[in-house]
N, C-alpha and C. Protein backbone atom coordinates (compact mmCIF):
# COMPACT_ATOMS: atom_id res chain seq x y z
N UNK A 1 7.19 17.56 13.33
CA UNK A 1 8.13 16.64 12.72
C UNK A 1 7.80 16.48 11.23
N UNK A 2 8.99 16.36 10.51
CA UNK A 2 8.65 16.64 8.97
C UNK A 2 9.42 15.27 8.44
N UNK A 3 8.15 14.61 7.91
CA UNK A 3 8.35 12.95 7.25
C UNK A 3 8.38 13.41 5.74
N UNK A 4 9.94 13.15 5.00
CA UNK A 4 9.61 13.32 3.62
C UNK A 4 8.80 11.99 3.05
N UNK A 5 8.22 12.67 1.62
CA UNK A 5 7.15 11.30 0.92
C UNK A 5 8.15 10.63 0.12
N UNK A 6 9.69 10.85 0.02
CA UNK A 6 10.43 10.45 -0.25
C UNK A 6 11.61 9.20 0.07
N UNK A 7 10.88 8.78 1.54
CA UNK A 7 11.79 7.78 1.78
C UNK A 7 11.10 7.15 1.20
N UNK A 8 11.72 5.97 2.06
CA UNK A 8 11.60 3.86 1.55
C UNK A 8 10.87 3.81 3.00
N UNK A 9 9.70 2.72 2.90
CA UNK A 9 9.11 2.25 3.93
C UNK A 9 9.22 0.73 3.87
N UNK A 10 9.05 -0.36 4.78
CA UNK A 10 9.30 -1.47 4.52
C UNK A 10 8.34 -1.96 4.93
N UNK A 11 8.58 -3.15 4.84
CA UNK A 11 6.78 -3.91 4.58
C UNK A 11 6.01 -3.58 6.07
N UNK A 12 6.80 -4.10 7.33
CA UNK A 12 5.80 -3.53 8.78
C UNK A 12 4.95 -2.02 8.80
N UNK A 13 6.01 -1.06 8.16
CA UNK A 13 5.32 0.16 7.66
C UNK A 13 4.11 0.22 7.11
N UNK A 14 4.50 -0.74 5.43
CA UNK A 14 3.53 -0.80 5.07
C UNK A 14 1.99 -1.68 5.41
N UNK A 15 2.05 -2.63 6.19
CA UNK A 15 0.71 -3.05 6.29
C UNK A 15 0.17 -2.19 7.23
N UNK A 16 1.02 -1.68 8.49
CA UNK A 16 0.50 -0.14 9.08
C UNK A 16 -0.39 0.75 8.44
N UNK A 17 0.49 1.15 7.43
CA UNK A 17 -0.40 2.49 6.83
C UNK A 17 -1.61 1.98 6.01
N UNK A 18 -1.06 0.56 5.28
CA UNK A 18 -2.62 0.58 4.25
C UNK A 18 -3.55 -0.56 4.79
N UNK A 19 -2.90 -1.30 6.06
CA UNK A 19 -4.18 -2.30 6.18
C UNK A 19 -4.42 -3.45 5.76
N UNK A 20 -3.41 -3.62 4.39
CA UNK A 20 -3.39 -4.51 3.93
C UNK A 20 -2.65 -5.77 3.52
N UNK A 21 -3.01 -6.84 4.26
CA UNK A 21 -2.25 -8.51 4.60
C UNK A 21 -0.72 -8.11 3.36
N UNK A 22 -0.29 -9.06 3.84
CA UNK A 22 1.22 -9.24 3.06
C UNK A 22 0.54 -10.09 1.48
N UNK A 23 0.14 -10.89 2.02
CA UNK A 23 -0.57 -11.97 0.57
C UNK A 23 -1.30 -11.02 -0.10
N UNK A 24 -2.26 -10.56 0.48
CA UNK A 24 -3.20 -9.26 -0.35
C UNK A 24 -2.62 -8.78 -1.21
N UNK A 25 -1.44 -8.18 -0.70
CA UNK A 25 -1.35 -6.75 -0.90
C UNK A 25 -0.30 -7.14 -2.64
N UNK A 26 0.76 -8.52 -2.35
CA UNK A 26 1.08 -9.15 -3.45
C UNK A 26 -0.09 -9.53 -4.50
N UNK A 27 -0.69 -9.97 -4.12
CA UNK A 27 -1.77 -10.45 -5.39
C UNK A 27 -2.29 -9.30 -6.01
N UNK A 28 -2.42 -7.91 -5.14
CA UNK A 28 -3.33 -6.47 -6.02
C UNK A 28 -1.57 -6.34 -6.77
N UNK A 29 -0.69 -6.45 -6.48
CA UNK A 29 0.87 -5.40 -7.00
C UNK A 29 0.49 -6.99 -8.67
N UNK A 30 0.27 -8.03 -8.60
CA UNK A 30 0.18 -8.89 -9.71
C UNK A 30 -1.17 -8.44 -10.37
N UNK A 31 -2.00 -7.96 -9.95
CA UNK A 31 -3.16 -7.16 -10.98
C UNK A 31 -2.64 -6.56 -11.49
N UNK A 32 -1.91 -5.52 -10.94
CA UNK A 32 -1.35 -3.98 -11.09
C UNK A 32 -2.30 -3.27 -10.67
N UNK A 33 -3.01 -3.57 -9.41
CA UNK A 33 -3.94 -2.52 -8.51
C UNK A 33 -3.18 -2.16 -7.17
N UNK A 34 -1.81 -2.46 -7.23
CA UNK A 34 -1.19 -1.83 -6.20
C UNK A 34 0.29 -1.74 -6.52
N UNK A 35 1.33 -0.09 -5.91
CA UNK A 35 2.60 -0.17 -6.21
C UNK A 35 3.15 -1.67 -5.69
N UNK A 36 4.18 -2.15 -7.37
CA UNK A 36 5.45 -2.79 -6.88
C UNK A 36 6.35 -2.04 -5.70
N UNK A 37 7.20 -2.81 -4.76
CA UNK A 37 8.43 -2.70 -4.36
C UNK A 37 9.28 -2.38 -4.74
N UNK A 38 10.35 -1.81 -4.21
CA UNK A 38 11.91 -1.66 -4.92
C UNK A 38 12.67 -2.63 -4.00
N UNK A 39 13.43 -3.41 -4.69
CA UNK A 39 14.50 -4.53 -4.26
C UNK A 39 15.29 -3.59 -3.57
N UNK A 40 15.18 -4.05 -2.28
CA UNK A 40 16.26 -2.93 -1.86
C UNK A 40 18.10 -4.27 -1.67
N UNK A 41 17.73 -5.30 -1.60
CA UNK A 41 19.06 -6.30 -1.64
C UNK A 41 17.99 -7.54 -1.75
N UNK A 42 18.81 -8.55 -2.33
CA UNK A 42 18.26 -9.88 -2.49
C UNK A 42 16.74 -10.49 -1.87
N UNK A 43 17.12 -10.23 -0.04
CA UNK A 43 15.66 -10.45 0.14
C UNK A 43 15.00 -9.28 0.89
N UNK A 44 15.23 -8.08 0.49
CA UNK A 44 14.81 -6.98 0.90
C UNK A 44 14.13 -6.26 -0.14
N UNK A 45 12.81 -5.66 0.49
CA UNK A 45 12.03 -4.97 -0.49
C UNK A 45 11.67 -3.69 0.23
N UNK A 46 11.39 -2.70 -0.15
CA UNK A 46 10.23 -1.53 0.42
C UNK A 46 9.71 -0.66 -0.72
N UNK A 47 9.09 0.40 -0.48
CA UNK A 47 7.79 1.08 -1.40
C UNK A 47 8.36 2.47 -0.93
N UNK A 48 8.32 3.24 -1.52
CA UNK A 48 8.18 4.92 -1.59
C UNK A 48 7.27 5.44 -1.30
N UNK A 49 7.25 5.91 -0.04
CA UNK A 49 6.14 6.52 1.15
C UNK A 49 4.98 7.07 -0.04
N UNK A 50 5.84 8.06 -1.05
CA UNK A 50 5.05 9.14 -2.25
C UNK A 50 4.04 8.14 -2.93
N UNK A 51 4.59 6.77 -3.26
CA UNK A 51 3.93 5.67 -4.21
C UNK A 51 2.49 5.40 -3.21
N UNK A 52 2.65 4.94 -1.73
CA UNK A 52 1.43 4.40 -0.90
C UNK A 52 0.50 5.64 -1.02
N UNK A 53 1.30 6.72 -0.93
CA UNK A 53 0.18 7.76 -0.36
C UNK A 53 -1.00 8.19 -1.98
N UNK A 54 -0.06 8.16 -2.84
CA UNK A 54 -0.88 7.92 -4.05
C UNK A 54 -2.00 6.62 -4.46
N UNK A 55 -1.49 5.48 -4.19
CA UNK A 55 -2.35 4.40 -3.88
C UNK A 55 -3.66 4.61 -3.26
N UNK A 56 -3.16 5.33 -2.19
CA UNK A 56 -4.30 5.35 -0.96
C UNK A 56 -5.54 6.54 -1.72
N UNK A 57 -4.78 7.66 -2.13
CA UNK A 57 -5.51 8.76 -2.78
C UNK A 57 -6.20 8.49 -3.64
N UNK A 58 -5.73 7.58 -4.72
CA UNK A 58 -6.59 6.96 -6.06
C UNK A 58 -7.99 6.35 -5.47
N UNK A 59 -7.32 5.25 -3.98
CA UNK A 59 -8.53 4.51 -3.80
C UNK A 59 -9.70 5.67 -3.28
N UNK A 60 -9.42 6.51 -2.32
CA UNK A 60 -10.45 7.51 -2.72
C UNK A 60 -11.33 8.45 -3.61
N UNK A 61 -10.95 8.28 -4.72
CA UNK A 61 -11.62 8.60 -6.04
C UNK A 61 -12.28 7.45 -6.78
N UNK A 62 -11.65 6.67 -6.61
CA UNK A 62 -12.16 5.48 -7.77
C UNK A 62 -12.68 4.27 -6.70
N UNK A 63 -12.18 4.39 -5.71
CA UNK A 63 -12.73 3.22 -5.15
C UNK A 63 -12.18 1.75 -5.30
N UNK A 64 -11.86 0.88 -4.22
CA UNK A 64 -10.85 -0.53 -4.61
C UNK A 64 -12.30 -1.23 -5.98
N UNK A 65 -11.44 -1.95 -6.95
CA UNK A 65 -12.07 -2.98 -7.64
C UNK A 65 -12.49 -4.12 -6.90
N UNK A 66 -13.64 -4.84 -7.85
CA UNK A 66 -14.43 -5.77 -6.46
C UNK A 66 -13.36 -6.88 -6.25
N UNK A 67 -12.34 -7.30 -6.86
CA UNK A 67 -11.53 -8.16 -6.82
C UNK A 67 -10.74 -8.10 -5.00
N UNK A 68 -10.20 -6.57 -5.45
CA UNK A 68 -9.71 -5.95 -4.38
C UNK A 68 -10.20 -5.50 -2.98
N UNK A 69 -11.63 -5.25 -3.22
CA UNK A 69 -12.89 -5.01 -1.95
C UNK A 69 -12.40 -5.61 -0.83
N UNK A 70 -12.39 -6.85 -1.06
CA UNK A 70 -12.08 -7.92 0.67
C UNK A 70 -10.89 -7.55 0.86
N UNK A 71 -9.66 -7.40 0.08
CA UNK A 71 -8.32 -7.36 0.76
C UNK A 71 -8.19 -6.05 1.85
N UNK A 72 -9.26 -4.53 0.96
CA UNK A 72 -8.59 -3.71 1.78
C UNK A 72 -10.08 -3.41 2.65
N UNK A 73 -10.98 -3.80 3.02
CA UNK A 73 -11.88 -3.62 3.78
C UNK A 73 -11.22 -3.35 5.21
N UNK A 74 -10.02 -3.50 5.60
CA UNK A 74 -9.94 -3.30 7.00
C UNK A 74 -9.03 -1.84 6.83
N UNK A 75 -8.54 -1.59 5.61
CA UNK A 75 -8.31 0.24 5.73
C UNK A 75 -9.26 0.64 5.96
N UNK A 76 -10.77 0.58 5.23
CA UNK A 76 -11.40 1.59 4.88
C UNK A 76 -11.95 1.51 6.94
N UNK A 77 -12.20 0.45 7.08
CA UNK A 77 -13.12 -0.08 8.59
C UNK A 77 -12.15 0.93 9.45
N UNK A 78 -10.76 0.72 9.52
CA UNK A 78 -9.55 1.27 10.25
C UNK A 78 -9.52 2.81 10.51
N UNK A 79 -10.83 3.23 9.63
CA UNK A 79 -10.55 4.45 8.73
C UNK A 79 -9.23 5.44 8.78
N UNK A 80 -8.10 4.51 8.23
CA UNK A 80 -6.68 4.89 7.83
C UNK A 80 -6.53 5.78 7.21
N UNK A 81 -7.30 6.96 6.05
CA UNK A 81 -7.77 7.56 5.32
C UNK A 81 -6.33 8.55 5.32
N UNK A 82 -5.61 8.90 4.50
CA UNK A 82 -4.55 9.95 4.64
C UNK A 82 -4.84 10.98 3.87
């Protein structure tokens, strides 16, 4: 089965794939240590599969900031690793 990195994922997706709380995951996107959303209608949001999977990739090179450490400790534990 062939998943483009091109769709829209929505938030259940996303705490799936990265692990990380809804509050978390807002407070790293207000650092700018994690992709914004795209408005998809008024109270609808989701992320571009391509955007998480890059997220996720960076954090394997560089490693989360200590700010960020506690939020995503249950990816790394999960070992969600893509």
């Amino acid at each position: 089965m062939f998943i483009s990195d091109e769709r829209i994922i929505r938030e259940k997706e996303r705490l799936l794939i990265t692990g990380v709380s809804r509050s978390a995951w807002y407070n790293m996107v207000k650092r700018g240590h994690a992709p914004e959303g795209i408005n998809l209608s008024i109270r609808s949001v989701g992320w571009r599969y391509s955007d998480i999977l890059k997220w996720m990739k960076s954090l394997e090179s560089t490693g989360p900031s200590k700010k960020d450490k506690g939020c995503i400790s249950n990816f790394n534990k999960a070992g969600r690793n893509m």
